[in-house]
Each structure stands twice: as structure tokens, then as C-alpha cells.
C-alpha atoms as a PDB file:
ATOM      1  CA  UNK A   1       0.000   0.000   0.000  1.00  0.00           C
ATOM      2  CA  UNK A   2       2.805   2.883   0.801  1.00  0.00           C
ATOM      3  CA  UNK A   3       4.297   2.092  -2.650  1.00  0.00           C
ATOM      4  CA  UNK A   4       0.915   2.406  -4.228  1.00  0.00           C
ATOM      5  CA  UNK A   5      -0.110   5.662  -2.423  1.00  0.00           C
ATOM      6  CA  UNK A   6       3.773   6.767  -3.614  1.00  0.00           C
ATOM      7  CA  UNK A   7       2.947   6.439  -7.170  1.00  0.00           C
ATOM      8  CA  UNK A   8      -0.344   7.677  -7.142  1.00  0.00           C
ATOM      9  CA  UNK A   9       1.267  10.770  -5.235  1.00  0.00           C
ATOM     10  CA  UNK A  10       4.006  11.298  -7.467  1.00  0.00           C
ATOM     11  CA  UNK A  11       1.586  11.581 -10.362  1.00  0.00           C
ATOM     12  CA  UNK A  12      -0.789  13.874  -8.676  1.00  0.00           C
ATOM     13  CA  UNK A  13       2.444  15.853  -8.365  1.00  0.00           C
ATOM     14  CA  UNK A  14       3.448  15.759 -11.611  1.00  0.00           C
ATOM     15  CA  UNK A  15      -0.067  17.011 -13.035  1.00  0.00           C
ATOM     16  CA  UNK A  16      -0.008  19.902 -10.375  1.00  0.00           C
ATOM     17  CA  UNK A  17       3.411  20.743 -11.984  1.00  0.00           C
ATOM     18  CA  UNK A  18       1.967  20.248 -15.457  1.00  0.00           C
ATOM     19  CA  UNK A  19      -1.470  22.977 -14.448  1.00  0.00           C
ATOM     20  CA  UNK A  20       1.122  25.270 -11.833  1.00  0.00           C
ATOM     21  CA  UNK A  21      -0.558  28.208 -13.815  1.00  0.00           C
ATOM     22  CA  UNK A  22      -4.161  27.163 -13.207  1.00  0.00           C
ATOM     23  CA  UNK A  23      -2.805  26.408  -9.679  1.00  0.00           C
ATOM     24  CA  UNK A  24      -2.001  29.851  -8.985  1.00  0.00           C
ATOM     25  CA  UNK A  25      -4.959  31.366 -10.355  1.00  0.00           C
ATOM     26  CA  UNK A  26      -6.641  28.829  -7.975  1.00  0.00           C
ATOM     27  CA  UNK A  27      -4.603  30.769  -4.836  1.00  0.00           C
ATOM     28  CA  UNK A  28      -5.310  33.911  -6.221  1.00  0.00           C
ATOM     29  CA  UNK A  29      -8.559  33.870  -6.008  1.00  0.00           C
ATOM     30  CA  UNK A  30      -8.418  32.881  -2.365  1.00  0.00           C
ATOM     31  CA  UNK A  31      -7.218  35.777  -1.393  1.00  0.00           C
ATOM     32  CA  UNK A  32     -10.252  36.643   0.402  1.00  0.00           C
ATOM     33  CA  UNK A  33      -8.385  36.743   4.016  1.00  0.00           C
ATOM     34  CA  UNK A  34      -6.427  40.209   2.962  1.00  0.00           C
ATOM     35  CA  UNK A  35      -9.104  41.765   1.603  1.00  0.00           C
ATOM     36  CA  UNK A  36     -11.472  40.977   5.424  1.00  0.00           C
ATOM     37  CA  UNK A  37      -7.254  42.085   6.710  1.00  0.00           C
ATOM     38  CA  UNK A  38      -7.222  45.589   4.662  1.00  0.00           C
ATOM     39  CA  UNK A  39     -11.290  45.774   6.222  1.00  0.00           C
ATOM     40  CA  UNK A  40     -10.295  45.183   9.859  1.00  0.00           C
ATOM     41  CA  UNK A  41      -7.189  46.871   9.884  1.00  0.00           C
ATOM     42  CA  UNK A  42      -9.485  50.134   8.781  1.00  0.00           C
ATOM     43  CA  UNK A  43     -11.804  49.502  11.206  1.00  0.00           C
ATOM     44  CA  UNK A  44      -9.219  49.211  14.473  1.00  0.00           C
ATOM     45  CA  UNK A  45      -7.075  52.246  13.331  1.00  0.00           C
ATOM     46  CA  UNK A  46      -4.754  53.000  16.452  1.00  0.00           C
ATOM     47  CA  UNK A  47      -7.421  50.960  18.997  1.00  0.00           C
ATOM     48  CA  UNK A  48      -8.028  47.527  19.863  1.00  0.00           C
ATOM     49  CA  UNK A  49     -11.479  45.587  18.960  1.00  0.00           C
ATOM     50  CA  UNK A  50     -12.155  42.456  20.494  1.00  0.00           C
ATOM     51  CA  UNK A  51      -8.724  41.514  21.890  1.00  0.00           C
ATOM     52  CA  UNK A  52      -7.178  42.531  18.161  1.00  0.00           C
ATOM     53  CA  UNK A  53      -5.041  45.312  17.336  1.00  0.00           C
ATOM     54  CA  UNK A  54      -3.608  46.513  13.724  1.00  0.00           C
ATOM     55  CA  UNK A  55      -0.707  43.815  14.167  1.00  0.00           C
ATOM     56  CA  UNK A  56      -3.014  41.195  15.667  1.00  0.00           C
ATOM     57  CA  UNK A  57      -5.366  41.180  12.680  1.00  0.00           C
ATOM     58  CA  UNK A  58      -2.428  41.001  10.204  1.00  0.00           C
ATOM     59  CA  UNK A  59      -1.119  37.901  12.195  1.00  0.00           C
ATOM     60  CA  UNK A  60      -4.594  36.412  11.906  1.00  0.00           C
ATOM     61  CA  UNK A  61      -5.436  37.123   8.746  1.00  0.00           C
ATOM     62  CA  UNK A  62      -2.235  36.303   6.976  1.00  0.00           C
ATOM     63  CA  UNK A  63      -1.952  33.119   8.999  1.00  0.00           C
ATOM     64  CA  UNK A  64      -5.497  32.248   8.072  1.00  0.00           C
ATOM     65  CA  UNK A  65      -4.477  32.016   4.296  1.00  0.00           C
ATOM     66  CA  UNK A  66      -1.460  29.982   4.979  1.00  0.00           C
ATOM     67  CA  UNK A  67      -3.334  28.119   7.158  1.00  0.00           C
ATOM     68  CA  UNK A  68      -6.152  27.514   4.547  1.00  0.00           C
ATOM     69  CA  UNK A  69      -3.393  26.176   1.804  1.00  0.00           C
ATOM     70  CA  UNK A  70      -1.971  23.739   3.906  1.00  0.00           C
ATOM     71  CA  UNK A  71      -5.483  22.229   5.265  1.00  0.00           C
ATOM     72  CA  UNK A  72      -7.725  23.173   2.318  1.00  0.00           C
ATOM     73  CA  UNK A  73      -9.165  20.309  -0.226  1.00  0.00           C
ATOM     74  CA  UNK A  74     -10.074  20.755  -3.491  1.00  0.00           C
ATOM     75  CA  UNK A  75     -11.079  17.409  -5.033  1.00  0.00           C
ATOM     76  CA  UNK A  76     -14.606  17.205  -5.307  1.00  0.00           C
ATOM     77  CA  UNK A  77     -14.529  18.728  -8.588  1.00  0.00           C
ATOM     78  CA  UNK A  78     -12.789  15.977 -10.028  1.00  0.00           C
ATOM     79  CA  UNK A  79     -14.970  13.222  -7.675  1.00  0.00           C
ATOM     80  CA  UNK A  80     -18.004  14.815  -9.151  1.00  0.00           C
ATOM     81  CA  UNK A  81     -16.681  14.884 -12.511  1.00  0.00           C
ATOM     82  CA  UNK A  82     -15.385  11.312 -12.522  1.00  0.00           C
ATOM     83  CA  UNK A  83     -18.691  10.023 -10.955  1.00  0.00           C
ATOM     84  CA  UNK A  84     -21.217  11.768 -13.316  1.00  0.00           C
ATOM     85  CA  UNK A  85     -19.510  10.848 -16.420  1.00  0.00           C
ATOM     86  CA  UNK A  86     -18.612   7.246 -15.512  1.00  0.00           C
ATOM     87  CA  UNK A  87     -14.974   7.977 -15.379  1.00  0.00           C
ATOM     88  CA  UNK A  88     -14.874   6.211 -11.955  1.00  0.00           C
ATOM     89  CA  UNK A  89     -15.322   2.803 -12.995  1.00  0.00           C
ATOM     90  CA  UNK A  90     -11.361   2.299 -14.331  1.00  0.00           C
ATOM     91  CA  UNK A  91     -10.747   3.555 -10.805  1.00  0.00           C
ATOM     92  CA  UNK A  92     -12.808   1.018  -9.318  1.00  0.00           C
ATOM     93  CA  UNK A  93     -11.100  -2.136 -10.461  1.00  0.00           C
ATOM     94  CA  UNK A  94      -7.471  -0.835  -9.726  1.00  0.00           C
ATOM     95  CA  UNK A  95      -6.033  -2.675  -6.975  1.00  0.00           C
ATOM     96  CA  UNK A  96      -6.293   0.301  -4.327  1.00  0.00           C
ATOM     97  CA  UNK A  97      -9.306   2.169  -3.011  1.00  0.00           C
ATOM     98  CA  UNK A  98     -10.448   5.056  -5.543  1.00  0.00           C
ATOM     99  CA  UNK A  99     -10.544   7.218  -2.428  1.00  0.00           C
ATOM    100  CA  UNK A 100      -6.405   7.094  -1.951  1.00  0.00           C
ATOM    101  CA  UNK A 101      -6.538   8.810  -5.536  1.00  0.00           C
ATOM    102  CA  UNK A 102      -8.251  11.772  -4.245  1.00  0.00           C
ATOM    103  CA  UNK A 103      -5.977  12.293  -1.121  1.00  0.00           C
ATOM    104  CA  UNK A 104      -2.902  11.546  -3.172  1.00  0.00           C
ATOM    105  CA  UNK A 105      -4.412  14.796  -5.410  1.00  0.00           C
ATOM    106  CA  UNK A 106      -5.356  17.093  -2.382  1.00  0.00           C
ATOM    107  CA  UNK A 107      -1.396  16.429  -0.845  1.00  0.00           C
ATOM    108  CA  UNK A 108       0.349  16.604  -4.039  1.00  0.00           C
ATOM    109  CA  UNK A 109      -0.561  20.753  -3.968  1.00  0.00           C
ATOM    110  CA  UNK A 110       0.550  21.607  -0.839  1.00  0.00           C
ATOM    111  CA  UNK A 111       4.144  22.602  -1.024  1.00  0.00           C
ATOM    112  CA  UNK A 112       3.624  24.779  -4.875  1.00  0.00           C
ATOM    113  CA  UNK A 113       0.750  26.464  -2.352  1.00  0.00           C
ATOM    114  CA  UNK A 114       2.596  27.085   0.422  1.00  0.00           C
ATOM    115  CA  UNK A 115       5.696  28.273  -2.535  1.00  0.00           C
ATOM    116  CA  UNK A 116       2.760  30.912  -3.441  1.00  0.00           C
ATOM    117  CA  UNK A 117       1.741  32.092  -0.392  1.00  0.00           C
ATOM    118  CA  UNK A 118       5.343  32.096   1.130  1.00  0.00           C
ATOM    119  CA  UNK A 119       6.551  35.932   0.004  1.00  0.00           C
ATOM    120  CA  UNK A 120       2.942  37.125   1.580  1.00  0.00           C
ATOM    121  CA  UNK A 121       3.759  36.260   4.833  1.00  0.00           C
ATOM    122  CA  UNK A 122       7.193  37.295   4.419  1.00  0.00           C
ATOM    123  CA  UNK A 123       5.994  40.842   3.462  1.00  0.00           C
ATOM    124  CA  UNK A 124       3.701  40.813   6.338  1.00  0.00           C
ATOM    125  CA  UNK A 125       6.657  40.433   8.618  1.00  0.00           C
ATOM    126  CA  UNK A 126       8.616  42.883   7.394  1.00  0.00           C
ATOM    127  CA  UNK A 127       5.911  45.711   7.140  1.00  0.00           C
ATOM    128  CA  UNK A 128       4.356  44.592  10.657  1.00  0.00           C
ATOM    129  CA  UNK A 129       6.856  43.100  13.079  1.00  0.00           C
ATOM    130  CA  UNK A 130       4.697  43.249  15.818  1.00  0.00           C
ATOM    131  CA  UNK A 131       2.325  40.486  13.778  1.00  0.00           C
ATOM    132  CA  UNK A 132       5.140  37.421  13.492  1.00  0.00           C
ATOM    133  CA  UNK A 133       2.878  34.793  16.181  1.00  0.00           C
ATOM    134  CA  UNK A 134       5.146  34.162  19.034  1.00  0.00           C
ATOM    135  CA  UNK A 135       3.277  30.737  20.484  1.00  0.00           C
ATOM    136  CA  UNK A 136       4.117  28.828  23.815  1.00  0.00           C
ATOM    137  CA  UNK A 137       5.755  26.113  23.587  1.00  0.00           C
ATOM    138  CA  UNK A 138       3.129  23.155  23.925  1.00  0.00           C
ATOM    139  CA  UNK A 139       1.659  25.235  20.921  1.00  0.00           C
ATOM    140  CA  UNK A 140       4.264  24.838  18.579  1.00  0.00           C
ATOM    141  CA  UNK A 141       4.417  21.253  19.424  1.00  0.00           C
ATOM    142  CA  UNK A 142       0.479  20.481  18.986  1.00  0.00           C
ATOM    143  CA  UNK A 143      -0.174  22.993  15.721  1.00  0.00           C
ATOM    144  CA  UNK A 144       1.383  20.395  13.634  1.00  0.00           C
ATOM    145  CA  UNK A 145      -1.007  17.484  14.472  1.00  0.00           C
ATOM    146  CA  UNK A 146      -3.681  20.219  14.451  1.00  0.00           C
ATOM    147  CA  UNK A 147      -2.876  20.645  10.851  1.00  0.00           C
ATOM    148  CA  UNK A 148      -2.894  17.250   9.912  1.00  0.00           C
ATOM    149  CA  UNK A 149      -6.283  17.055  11.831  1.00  0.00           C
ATOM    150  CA  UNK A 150      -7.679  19.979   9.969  1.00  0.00           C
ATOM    151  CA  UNK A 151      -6.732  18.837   6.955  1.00  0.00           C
ATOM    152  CA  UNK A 152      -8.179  15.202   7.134  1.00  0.00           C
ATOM    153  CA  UNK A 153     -11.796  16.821   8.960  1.00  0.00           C
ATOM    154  CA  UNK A 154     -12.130  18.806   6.094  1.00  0.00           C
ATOM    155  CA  UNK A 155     -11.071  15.990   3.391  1.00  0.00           C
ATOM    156  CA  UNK A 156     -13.543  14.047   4.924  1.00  0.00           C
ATOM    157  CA  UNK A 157     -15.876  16.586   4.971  1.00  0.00           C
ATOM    158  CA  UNK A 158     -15.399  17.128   0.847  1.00  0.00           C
ATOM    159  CA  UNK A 159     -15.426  13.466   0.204  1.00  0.00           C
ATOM    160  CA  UNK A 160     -18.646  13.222   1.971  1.00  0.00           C
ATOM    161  CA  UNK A 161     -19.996  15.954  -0.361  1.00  0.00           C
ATOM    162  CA  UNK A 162     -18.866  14.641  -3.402  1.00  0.00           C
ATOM    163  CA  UNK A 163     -19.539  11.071  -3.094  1.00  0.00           C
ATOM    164  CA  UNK A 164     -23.167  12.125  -3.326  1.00  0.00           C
ATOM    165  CA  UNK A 165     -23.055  12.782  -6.882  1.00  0.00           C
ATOM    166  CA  UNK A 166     -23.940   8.992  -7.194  1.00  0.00           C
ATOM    167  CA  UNK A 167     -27.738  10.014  -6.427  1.00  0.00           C
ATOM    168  CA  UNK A 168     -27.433  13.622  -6.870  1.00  0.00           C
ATOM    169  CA  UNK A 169     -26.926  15.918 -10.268  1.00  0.00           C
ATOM    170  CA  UNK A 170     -26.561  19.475  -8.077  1.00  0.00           C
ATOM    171  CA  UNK A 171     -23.243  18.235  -5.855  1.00  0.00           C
ATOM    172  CA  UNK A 172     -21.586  21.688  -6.688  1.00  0.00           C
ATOM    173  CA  UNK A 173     -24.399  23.867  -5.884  1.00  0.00           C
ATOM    174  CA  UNK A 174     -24.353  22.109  -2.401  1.00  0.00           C
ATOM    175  CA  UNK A 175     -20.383  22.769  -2.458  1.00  0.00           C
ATOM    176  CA  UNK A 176     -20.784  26.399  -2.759  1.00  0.00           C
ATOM    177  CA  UNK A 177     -23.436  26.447  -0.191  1.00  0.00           C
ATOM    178  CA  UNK A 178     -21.076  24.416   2.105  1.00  0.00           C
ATOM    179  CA  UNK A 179     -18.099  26.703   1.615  1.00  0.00           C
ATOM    180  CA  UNK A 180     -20.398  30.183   2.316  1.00  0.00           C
ATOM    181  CA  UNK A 181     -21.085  28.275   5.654  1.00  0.00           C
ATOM    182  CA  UNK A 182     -17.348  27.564   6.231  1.00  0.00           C
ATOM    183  CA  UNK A 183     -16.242  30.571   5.028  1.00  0.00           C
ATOM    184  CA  UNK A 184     -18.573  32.159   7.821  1.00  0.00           C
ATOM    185  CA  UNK A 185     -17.871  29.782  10.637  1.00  0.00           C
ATOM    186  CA  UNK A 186     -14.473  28.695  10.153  1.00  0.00           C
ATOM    187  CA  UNK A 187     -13.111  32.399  11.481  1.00  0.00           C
ATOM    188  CA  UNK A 188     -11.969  32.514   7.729  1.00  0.00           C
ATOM    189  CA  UNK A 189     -13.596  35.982   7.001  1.00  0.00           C
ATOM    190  CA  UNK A 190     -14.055  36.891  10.483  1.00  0.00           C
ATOM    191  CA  UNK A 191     -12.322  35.813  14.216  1.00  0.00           C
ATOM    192  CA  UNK A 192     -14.880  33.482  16.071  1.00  0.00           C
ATOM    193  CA  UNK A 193     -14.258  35.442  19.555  1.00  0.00           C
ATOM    194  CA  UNK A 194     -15.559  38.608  18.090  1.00  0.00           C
ATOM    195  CA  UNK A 195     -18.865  36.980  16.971  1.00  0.00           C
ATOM    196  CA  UNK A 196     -21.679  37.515  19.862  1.00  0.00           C
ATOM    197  CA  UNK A 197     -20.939  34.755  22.417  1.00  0.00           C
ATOM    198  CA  UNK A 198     -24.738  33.222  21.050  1.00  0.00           C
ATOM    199  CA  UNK A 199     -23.395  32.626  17.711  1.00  0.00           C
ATOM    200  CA  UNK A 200     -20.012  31.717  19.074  1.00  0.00           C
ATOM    201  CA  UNK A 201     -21.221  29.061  21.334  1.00  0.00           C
ATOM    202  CA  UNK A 202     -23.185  27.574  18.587  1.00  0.00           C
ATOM    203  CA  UNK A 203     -20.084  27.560  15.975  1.00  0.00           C
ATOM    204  CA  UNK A 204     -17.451  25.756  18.121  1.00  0.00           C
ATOM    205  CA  UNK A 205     -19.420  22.536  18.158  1.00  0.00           C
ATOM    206  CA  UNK A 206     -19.729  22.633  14.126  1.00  0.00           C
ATOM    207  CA  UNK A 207     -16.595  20.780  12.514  1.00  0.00           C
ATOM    208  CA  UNK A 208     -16.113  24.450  10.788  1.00  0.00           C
ATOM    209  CA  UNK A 209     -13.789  25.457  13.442  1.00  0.00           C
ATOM    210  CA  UNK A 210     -11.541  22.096  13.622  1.00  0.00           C
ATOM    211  CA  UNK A 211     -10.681  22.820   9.843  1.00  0.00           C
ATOM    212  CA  UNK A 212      -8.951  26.088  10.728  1.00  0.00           C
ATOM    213  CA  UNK A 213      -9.772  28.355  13.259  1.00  0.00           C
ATOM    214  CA  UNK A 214      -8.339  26.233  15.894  1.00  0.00           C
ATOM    215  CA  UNK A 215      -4.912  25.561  14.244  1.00  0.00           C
ATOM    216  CA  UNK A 216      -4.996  28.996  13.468  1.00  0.00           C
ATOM    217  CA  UNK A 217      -5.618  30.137  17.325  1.00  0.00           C
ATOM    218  CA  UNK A 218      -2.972  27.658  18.417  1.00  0.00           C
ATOM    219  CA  UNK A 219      -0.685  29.511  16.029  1.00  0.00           C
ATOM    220  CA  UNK A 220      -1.211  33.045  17.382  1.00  0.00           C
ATOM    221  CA  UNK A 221      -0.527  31.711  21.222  1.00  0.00           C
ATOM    222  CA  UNK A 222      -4.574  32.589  21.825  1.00  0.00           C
ATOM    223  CA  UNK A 223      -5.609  28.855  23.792  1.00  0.00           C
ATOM    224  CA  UNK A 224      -4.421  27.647  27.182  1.00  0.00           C
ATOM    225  CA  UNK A 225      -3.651  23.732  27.814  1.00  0.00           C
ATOM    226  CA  UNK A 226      -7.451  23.136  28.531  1.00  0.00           C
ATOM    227  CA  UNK A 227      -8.651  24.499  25.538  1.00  0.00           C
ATOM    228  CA  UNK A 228      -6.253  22.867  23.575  1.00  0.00           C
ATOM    229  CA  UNK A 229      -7.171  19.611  24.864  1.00  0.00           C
ATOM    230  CA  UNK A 230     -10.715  20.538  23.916  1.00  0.00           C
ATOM    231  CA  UNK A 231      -9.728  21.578  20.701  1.00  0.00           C
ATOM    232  CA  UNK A 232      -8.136  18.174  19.672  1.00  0.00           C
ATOM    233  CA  UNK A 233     -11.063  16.762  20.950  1.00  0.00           C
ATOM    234  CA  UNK A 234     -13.280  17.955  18.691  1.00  0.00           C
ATOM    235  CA  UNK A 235     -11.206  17.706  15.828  1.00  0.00           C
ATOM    236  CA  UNK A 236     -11.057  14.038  16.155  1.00  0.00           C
ATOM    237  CA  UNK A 237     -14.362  13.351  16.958  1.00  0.00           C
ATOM    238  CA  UNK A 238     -15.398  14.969  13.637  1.00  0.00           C
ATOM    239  CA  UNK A 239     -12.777  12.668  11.831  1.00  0.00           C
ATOM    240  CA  UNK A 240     -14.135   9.828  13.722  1.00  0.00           C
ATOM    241  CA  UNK A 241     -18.243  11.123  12.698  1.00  0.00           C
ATOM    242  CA  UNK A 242     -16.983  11.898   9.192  1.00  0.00           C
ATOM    243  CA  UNK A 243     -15.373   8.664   8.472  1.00  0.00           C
ATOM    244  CA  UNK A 244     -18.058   6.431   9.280  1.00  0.00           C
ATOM    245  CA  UNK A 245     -20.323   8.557   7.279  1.00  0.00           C
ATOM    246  CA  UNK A 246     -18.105   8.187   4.257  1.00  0.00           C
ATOM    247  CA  UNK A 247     -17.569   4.758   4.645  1.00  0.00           C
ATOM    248  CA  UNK A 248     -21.414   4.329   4.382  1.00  0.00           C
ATOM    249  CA  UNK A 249     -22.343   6.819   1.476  1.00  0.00           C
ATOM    250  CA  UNK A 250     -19.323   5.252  -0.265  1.00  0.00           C
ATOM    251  CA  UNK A 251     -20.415   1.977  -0.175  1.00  0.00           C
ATOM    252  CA  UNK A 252     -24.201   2.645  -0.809  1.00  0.00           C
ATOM    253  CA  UNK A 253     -22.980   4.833  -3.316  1.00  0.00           C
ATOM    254  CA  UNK A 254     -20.425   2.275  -5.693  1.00  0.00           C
ATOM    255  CA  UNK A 255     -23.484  -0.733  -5.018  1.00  0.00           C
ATOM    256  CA  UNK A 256     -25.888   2.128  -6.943  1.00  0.00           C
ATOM    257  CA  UNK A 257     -23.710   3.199  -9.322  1.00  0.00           C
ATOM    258  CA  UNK A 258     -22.624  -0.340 -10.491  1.00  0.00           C
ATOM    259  CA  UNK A 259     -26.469  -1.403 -10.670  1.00  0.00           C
ATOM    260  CA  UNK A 260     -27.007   1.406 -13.053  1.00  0.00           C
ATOM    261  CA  UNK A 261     -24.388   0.251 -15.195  1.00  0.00           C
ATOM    262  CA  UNK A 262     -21.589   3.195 -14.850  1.00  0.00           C
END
């Protein structure tokens, strides 16, 4: 199986390599967290809102996009391609799960994304000094498995989406739905902790936060051990939740697709 997964990665690179123009367009276009920076920024001035000063938002803000690259998926366009046009079915007899395709394509990205969105950060430091996160230790140490964590409750999370092309026509329509609802309550466009405490109390259970706004708080220093604990928590429990659901649209799914004939 790690041989298998090798190849399939090293041809999902190769193709990223091959569409590196289309890639960046793609990055471009999620530029979204400077613009809500440039916003915020405007609105502090010389005060502090929320907790946040000038520096603060840059930290968040610029951190949210890198953070977004390294835990964002963008598969589902080929799942829902591949399933509505039949293209699966090759897939299906090759001697390792479909499914290791798509994570093979959503990894192979990462370090041309993180290339792209390298020089931002680096011009954030230099213009705002005051922004570069300083994190405690036990930070530093979790953010890493809080990425990974991230990144696998929000594959999940896209898989689960796109795997219901096999009874649906509309799977993108749903996708851009889903996104305005993680763009919201993810603390992508906007810091959870200055959201009323209502809204806030609602949000942390959804599995919105455990794609980014918690690595991203454990990158600015902003949770204590407890939190943290809480944090991880949650973002397994969605993995756990998210799995199973998979597993069970997945294999509903491929027994109604092959009795159709696809």
C-alpha cells in the first residue's frame, strides 16, 4: 500500500506541476483573508477591537491564508466529474481504493501552495513586526497534528460531499453552499471570539472550526492547555463522525452506481 499511495502521489504531483498556472490562479482567487485584513485593519485604526489590534489582525489574517493552503481540499470537482460521467469505474477495479486517488491529489498541492503564499507572509513580517505569532511552547508542538487534523476533517468533509453525486446531479451547488457556511464559521472571514458569544457558542461545536480556526488560534498563542485539549477533541471526533459517514455513502454509493451500469 505505501508504494501504491507513492505512485499515485508522485503523479498527482506531476499534473499539479503540469497545471502550476491554473494552480495559482486557484490561490489567487483565495485571497479573500487580505481583503477581510485591509477591512479590519481600517476599522481598528490605532485601537483595539475584540482583543485585536492593527498587528493582531495582520497575524490572523495572513496566517489564516497559509493556514487555509496547507489544510484546504479541493477534489470534489474531479470526484463529481469522474462520478457523473462514468470515469470512476477504471478507478474502481485498480487494486487500491479510488478514495487514496483523491488524497494523493489534495497532498500533491501543498508545497507549490505554500511556494505561493510564502513571500505574503514574508511581506507581512517585514511591514508589521509586531504580527510574526510568538506561540508557547506546547503550541508549537500540537499545531502540527492540528494541521494534519484539519486537513483530514475537512477531506472528509469534501469526500462526503462529493460522493453524493452517485444520487445527486446538483453536488456543486451544495459545495458552494457548504463553503459560504465555512467561510462564515471557520473564522476565515471573520475571528470566532468577536462573533456575539450566542453565535459563538453555537459555531465551536460545528466541525467548521476544527478545519482552521483552531490551528490557526494555536498559532497566534490565543488557547491555554485546557482548551487545547478541547480543541483536539473535537477535531477528532469529527474525523471519527466523518469517516463512518463516508464509509457508508461510499459503499451505498459504488453498489448504486454499479447497478445502473456506470
Amino acid at each position: 500500500m505505501p508504494a501504491k499511495f507513492a505512485a499515485l502521489v508522485r503523479a498527482a504531483w506531476a499534473d499539479a506541476l503540469a497545471y502550476r498556472a491554473q494552480l495559482f490562479i486557484w490561490v489567487v482567487t483565495g485571497m479573500l483573508p487580505l481583503i477581510m485584513l485591509a477591512v479590519w485593519r481600517t476599522i481598528a485604526g490605532d485601537g483595539v477591537i475584540g482583543g485585536y489590534a492593527s498587528d493582531d489582525f495582520v497575524a490572523y489574517f495572513v496566517g489564516a491564508l497559509c493556514i487555509r493552503q496547507l489544510t484546504g481540499v479541493w477534489i470534489i470537482w474531479d470526484m463529481e466529474r469522474d462520478i457523473r460521467l462514468g470515469e470512476l469505474s477504471p478507478h474502481l477495479l485498480r487494486p487500491i481504493h479510488p478514495l487514496w486517488r483523491y488524497l494523493a491529489m489534495a497532498l500533491a498541492d501543498k508545497p507549490l501552495r505554500l511556494a505561493m503564499v510564502a513571500p505574503i507572509a514574508l511581506i507581512a513580517s517585514l511591514i508589521a513586526p509586531g504580527a510574526i505569532p510568538r506561540p508557547d511552547l506546547l503550541s508549537w508542538a500540537i499545531l502540527p497534528l492540528a494541521i494534519v487534523l484539519a486537513f483530514t476533517v475537512y477531506f472528509l468533509n469534501q469526500c462526503c460531499i462529493g460522493v453524493l453525486s452517485f444520487w445527486w446531479t446538483q453536488v456543486l451547488a451544495l459545495q458552494d453552499f457548504w463553503f459560504g457556511l465555512y467561510a462564515f464559521s471557520s473564522g476565515y472571514l471573520v475571528p470566532l471570539d468577536l462573533l456575539p458569544p450566542p453565535v459563538t457558542a453555537v459555531l465551536v461545536w460545528l466541525p467548521f472550526r476544527a478545519m482552521l480556526s483552531f490551528p490557526l488560534e494555536l498559532l497566534l498563542g490565543r488557547l491555554d492547555p485546557p482548551a487545547i485539549a478541547v480543541g483536539l477533541a473535537h477535531q477528532i471526533g469529527w474525523a471519527v463522525l466523518l469517516g463512518l459517514l463516508l464509509r457508508w455513502l461510499w459503499t451505498n454509493g459504488v453498489y448504486r452506481y454499479s447497478a445502473v451500469g456506470a
